[in-house]
PDB file of N, CA and C in Angstrom:
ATOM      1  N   UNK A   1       0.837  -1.191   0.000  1.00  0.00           N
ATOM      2  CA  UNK A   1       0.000   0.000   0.000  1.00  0.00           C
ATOM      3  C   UNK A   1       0.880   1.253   0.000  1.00  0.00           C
ATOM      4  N   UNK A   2       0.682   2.261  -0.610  1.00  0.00           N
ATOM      5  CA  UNK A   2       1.356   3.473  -0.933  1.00  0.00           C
ATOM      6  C   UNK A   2       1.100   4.415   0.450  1.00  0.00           C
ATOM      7  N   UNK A   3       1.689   4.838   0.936  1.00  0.00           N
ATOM      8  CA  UNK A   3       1.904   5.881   1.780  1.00  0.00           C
ATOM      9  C   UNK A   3       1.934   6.875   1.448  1.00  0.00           C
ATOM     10  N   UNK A   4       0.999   7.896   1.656  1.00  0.00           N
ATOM     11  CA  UNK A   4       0.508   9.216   1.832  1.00  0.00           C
ATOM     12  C   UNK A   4       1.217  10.022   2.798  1.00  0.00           C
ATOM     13  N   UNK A   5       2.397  11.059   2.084  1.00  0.00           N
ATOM     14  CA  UNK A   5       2.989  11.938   3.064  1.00  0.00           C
ATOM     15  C   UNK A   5       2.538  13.128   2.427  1.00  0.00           C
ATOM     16  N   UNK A   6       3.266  14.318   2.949  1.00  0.00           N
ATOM     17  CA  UNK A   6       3.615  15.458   1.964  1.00  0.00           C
ATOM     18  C   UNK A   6       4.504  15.573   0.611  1.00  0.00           C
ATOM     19  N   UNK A   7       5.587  14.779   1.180  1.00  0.00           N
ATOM     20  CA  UNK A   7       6.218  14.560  -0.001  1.00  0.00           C
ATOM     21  C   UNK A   7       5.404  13.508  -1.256  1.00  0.00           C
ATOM     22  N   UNK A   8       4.439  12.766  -1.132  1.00  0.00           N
ATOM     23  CA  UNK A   8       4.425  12.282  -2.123  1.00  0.00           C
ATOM     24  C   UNK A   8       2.520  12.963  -2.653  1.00  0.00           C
ATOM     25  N   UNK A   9       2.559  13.711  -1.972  1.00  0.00           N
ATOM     26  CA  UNK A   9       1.105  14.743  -2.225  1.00  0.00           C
ATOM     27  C   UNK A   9       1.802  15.710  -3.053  1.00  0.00           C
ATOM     28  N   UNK A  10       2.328  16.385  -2.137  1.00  0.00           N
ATOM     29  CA  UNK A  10       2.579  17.597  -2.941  1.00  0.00           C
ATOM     30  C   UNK A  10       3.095  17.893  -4.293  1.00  0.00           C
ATOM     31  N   UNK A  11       4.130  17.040  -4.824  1.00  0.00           N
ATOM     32  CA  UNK A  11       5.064  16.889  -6.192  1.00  0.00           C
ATOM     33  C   UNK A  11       3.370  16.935  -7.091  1.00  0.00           C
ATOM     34  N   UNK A  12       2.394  15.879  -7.041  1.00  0.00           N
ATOM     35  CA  UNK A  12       1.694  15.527  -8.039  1.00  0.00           C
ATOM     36  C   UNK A  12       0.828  16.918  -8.188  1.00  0.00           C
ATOM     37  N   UNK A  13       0.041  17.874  -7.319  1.00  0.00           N
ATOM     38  CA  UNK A  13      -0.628  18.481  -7.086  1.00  0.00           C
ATOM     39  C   UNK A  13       0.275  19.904  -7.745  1.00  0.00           C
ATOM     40  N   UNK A  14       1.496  20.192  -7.078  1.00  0.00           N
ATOM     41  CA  UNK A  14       2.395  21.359  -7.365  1.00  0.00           C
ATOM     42  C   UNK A  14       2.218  21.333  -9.372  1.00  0.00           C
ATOM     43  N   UNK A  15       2.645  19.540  -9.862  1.00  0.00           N
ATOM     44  CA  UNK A  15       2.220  19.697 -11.134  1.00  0.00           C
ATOM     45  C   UNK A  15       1.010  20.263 -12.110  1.00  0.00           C
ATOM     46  N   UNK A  16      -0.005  19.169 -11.244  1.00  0.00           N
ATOM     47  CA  UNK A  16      -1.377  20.055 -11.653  1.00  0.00           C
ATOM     48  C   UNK A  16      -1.525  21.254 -11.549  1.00  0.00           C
ATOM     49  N   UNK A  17      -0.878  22.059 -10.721  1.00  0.00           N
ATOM     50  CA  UNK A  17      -1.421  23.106 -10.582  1.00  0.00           C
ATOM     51  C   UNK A  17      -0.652  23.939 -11.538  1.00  0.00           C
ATOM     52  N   UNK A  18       0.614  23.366 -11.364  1.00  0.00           N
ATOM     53  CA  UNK A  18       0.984  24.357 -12.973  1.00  0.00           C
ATOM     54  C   UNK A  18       0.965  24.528 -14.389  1.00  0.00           C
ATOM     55  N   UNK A  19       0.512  22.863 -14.371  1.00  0.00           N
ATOM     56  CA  UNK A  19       0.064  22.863 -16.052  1.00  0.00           C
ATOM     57  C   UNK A  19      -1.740  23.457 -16.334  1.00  0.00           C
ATOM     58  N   UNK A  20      -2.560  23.041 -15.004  1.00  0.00           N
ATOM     59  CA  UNK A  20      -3.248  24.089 -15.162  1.00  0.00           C
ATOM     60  C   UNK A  20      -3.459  25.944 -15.277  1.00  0.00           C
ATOM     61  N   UNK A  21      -2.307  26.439 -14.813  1.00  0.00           N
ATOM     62  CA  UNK A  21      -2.182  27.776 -14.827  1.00  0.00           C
ATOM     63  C   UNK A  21      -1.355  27.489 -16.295  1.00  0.00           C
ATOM     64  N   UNK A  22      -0.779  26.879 -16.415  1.00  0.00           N
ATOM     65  CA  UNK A  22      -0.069  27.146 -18.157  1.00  0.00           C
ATOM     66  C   UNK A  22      -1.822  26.938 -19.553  1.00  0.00           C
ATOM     67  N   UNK A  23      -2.393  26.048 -18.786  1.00  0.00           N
ATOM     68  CA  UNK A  23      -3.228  25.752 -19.773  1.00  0.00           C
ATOM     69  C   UNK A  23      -4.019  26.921 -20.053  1.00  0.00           C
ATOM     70  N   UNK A  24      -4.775  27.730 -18.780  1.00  0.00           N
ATOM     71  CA  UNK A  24      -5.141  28.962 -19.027  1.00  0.00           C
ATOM     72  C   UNK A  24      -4.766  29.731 -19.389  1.00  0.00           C
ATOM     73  N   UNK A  25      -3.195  30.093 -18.794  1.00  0.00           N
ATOM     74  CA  UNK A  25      -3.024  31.462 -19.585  1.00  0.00           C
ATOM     75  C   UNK A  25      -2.706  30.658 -21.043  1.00  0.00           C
ATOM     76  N   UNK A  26      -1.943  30.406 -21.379  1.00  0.00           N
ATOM     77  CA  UNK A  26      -2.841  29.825 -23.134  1.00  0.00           C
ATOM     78  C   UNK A  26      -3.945  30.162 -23.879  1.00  0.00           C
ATOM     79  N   UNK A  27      -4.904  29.707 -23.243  1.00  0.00           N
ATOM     80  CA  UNK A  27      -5.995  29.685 -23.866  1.00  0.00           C
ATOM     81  C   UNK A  27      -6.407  31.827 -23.531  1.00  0.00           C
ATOM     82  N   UNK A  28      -6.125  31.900 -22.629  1.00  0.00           N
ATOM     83  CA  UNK A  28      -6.211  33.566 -22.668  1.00  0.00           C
ATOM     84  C   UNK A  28      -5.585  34.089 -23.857  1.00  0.00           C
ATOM     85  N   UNK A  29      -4.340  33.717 -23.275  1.00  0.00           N
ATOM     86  CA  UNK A  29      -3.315  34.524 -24.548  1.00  0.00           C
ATOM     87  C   UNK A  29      -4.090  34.177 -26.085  1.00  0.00           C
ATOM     88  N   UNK A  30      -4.133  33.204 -26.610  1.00  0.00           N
ATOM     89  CA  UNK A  30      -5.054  33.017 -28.099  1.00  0.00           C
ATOM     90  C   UNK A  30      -5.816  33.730 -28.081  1.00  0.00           C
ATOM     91  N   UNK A  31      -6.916  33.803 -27.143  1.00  0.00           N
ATOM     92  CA  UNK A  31      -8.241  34.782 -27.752  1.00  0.00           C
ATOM     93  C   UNK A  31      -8.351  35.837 -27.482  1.00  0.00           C
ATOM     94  N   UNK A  32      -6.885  37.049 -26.673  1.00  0.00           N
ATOM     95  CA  UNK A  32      -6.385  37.853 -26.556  1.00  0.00           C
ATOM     96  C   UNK A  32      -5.648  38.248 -28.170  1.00  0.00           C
ATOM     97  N   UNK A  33      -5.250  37.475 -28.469  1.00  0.00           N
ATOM     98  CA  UNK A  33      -4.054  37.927 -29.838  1.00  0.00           C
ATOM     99  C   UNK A  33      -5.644  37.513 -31.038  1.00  0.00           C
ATOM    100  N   UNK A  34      -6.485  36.820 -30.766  1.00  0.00           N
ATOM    101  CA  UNK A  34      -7.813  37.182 -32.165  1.00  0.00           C
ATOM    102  C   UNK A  34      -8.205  38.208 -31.672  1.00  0.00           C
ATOM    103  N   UNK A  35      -9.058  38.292 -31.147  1.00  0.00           N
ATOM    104  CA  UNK A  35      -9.839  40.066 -30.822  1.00  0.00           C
ATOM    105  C   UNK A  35      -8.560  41.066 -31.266  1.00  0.00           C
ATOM    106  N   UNK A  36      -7.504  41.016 -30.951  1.00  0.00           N
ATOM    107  CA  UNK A  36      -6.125  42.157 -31.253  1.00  0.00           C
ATOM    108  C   UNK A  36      -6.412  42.175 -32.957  1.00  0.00           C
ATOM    109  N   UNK A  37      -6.128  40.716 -33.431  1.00  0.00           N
ATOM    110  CA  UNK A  37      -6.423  40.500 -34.829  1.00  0.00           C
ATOM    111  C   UNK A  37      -7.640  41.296 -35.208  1.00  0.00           C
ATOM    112  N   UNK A  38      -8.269  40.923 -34.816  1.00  0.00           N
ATOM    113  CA  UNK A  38     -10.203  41.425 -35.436  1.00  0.00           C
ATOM    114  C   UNK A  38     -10.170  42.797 -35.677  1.00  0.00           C
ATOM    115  N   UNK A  39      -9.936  43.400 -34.415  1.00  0.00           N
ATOM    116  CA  UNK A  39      -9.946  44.971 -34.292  1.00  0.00           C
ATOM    117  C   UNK A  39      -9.078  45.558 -34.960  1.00  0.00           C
ATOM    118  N   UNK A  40      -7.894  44.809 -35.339  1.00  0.00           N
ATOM    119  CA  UNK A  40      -7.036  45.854 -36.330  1.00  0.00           C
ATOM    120  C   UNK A  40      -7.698  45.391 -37.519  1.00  0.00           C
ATOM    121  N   UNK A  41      -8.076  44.380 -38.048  1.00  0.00           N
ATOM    122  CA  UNK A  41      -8.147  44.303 -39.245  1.00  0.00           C
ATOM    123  C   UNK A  41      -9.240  45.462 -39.400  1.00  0.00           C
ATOM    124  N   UNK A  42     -10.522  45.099 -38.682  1.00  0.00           N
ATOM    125  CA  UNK A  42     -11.411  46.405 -38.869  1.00  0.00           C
ATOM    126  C   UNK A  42     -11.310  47.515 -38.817  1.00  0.00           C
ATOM    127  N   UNK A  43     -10.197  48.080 -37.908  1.00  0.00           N
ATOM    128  CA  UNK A  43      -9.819  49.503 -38.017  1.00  0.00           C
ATOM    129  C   UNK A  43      -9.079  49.516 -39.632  1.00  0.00           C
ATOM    130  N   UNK A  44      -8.056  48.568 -39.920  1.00  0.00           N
ATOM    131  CA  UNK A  44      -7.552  49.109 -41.281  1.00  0.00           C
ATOM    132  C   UNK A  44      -8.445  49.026 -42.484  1.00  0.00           C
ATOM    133  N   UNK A  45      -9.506  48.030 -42.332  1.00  0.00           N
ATOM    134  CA  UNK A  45     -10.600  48.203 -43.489  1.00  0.00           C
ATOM    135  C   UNK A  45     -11.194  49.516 -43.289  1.00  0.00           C
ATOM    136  N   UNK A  46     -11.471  49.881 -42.819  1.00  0.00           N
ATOM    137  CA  UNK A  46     -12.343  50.968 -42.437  1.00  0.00           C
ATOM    138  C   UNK A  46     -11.391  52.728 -42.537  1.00  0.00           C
ATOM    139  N   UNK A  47     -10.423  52.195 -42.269  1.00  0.00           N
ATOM    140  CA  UNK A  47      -9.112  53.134 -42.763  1.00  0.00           C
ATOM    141  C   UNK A  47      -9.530  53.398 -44.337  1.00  0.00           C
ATOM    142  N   UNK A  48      -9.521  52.377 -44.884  1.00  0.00           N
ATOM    143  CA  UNK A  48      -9.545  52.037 -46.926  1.00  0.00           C
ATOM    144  C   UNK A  48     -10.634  52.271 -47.257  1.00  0.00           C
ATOM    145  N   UNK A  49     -11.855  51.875 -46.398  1.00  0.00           N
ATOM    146  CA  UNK A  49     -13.073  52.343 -46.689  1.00  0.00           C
ATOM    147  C   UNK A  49     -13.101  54.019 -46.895  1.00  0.00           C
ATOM    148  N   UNK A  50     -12.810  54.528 -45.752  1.00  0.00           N
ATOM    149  CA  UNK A  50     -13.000  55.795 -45.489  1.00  0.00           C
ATOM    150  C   UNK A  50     -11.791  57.006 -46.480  1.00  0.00           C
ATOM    151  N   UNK A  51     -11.031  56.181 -46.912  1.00  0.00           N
ATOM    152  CA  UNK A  51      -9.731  56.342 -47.721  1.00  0.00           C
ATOM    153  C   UNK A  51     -10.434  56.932 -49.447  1.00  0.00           C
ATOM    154  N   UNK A  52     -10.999  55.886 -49.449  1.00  0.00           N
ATOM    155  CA  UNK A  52     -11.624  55.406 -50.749  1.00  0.00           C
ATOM    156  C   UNK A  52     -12.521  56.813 -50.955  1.00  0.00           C
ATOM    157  N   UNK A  53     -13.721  56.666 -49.633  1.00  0.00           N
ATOM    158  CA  UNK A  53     -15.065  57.669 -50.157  1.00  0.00           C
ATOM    159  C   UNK A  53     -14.440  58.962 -49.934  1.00  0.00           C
ATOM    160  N   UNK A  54     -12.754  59.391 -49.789  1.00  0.00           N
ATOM    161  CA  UNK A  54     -12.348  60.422 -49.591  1.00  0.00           C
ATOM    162  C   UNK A  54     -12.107  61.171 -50.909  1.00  0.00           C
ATOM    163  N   UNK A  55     -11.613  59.568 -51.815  1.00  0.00           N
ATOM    164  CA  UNK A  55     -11.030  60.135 -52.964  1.00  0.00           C
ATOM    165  C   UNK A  55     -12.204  60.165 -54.010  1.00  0.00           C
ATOM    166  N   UNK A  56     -12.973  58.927 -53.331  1.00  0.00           N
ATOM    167  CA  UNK A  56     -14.723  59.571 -54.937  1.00  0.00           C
ATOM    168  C   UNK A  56     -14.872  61.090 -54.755  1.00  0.00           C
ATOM    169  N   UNK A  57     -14.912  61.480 -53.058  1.00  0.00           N
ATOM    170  CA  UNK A  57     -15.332  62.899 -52.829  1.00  0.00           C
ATOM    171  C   UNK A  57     -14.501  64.227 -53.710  1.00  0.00           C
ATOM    172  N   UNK A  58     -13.215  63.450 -53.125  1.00  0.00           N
ATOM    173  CA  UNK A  58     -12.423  64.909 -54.219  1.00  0.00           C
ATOM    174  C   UNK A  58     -12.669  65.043 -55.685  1.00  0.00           C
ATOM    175  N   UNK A  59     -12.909  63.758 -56.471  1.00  0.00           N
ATOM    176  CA  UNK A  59     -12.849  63.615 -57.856  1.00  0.00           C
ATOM    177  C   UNK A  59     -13.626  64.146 -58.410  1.00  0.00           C
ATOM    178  N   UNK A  60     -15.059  64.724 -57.973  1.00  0.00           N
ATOM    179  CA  UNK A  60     -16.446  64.943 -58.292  1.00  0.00           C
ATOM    180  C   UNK A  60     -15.962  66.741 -58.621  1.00  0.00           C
TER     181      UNK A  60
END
C-alpha cells in the first residue's frame, strides 16, 4: 500500500497546478491575440473604406 505523506502529495498536485495555470493562460493569450487580430483588421478596413469615399469625394 502506498503511503501518503507530503512529499508524495505535494510533487503531483504542485504539477497540476501548474500545467493548469499554463493551460489557461494559453488559452487567454489566443483569444487575446484574435480580438487584437479582429480589431485591427477592422480599423484598417475601415481606414480604406473611409480612404476610398475620400477620394470619390475629391474627384467629383
Amino acid at each position: 500500500m502506498v503511503k501518503f505523506n507530503s512529499r508524495t502529495v505535494m510533487a503531483p498536485m504542485a504539477a497540476f497546478t501548474m500545467a493548469s495555470i499554463l493551460f489557461v493562460y494559453t488559452r487567454s493569450s489566443i483569444q487575446a491575440a484574435k480580438t487584437n487580430a479582429r480589431i485591427s483588421k477592422e480599423t484598417h478596413l475601415r481606414e480604406q473604406r473611409e480612404a476610398r469615399e475620400r477620394e470619390i469625394n475629391e474627384s467629383r
